[in-house]
C-alpha atoms as a PDB file:
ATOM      1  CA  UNK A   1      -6.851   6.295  -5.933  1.00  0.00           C
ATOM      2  CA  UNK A   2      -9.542   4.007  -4.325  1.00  0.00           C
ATOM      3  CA  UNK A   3     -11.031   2.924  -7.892  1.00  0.00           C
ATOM      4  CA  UNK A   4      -7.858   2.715  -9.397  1.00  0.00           C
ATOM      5  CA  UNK A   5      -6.956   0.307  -6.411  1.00  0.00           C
ATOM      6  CA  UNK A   6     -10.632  -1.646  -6.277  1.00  0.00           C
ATOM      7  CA  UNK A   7      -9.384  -2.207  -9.823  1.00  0.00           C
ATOM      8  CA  UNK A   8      -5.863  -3.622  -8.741  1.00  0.00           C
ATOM      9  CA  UNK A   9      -7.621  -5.897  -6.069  1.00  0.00           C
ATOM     10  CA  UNK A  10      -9.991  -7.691  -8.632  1.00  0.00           C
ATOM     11  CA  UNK A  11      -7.724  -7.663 -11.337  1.00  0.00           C
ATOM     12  CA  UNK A  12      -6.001 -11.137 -12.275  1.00  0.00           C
ATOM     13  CA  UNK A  13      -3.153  -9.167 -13.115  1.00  0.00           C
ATOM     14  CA  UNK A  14      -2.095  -7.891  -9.700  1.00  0.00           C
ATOM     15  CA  UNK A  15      -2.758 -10.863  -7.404  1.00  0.00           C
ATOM     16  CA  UNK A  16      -0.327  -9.749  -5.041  1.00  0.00           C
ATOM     17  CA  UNK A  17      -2.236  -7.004  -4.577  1.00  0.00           C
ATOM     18  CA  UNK A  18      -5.187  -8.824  -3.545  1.00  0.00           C
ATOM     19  CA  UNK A  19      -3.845 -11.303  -1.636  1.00  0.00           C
ATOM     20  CA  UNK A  20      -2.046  -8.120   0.678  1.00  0.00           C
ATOM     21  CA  UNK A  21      -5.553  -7.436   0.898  1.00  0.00           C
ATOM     22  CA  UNK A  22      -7.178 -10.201   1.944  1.00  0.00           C
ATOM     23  CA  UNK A  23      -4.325 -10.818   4.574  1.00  0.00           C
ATOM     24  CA  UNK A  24      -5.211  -7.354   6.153  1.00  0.00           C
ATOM     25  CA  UNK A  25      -8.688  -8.011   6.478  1.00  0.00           C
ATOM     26  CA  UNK A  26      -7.823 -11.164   7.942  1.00  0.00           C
ATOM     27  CA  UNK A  27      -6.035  -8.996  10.875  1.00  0.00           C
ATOM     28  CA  UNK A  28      -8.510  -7.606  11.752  1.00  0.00           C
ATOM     29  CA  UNK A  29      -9.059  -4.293   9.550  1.00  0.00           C
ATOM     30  CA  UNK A  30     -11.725  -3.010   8.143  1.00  0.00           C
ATOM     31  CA  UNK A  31     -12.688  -3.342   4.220  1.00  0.00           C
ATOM     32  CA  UNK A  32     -12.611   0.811   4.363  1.00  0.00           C
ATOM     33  CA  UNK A  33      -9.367   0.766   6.189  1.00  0.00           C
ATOM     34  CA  UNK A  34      -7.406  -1.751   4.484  1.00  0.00           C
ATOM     35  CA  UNK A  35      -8.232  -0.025   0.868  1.00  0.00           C
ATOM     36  CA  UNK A  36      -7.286   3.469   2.717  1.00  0.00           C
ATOM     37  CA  UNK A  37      -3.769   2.082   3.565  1.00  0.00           C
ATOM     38  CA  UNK A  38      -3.009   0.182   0.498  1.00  0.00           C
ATOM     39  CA  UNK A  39      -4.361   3.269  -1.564  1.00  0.00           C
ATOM     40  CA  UNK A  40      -1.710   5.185  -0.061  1.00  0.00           C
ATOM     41  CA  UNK A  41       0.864   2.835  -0.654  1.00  0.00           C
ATOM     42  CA  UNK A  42      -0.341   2.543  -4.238  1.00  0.00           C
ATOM     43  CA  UNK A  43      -0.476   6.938  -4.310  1.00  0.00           C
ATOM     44  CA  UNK A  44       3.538   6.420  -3.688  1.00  0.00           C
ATOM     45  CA  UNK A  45       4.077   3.798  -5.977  1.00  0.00           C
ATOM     46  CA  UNK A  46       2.109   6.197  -8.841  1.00  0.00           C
ATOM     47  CA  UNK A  47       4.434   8.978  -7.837  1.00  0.00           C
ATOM     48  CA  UNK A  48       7.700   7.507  -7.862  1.00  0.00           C
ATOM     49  CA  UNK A  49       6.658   5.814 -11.687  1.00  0.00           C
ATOM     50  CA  UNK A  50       5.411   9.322 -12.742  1.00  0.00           C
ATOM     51  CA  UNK A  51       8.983  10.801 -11.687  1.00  0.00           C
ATOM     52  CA  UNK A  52      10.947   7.832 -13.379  1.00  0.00           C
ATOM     53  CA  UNK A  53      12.264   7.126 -10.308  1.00  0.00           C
ATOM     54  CA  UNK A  54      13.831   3.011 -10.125  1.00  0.00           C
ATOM     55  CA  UNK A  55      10.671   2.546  -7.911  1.00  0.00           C
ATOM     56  CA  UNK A  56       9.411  -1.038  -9.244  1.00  0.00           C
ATOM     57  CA  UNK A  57       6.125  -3.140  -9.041  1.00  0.00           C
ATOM     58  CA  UNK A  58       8.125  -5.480  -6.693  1.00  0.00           C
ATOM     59  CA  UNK A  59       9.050  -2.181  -4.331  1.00  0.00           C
ATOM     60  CA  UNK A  60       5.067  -1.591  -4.377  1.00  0.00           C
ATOM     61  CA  UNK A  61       4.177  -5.340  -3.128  1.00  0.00           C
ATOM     62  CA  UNK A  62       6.959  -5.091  -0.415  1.00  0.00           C
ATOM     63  CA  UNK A  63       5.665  -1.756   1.044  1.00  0.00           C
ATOM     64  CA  UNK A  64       1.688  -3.463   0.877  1.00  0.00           C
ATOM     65  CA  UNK A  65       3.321  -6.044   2.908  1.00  0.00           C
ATOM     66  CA  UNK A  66       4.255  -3.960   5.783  1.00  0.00           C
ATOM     67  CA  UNK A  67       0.807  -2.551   6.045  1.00  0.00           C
ATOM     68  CA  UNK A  68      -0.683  -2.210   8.575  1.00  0.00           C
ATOM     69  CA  UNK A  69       2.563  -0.729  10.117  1.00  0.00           C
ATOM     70  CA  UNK A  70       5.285   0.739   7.724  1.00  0.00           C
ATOM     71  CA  UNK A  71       7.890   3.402   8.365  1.00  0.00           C
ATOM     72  CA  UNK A  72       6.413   5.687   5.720  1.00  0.00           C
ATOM     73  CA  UNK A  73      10.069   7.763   5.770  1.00  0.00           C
ATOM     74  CA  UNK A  74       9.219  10.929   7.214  1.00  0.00           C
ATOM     75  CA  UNK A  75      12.065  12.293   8.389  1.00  0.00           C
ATOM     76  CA  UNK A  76      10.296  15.001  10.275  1.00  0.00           C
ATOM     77  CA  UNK A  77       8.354  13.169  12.152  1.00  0.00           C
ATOM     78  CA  UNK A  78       9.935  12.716  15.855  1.00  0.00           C
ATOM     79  CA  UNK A  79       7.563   9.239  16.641  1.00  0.00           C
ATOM     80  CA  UNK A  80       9.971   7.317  13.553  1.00  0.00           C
ATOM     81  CA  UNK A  81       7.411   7.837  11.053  1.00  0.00           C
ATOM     82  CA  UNK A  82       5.862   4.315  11.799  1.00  0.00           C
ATOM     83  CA  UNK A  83       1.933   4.293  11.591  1.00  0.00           C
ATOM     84  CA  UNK A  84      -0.062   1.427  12.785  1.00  0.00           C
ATOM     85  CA  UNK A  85      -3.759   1.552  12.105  1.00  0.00           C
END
């Protein structure tokens, strides 16, 4: 997942995907822990297009822009299932 999104980050292809990038480092976070976050956003995003689901590109840059906290949906999680790195 981390090549795959190294790949995303330096591609002109994806510049959101960079630029969600560069705006976490800016906060604060790491280089190891920005790519760890994204890479699971981007691990979702490869799911949900592996199941057909109407999960879109656009859906991917929204949840990068939540990072570093986003409500990740897990419903059995008592705290809300918000994670904040």
């Amino acid at each position: 997942m981390l090549d795959a999104l190294d790949e995303q980050i330096s591609s002109p292809e994806a510049p959101e995907v960079k630029q969600q990038y560069e705006r976490l480092l800016s906060l604060g976070i790491t280089d190891f822990k920005a790519r760890l976050l994204m890479a699971r956003v981007f691990a979702i995003y490869v799911w949900h297009t592996l199941r057909k689901d109407n999960y879109t590109y656009a859906d991917y840059v929204a949840q990068l822009s939540q990072l570093p906290e986003i409500d990740w949906g897990d419903d059995d999680d008592d705290s809300g299932g918000s994670v904040r790195v």
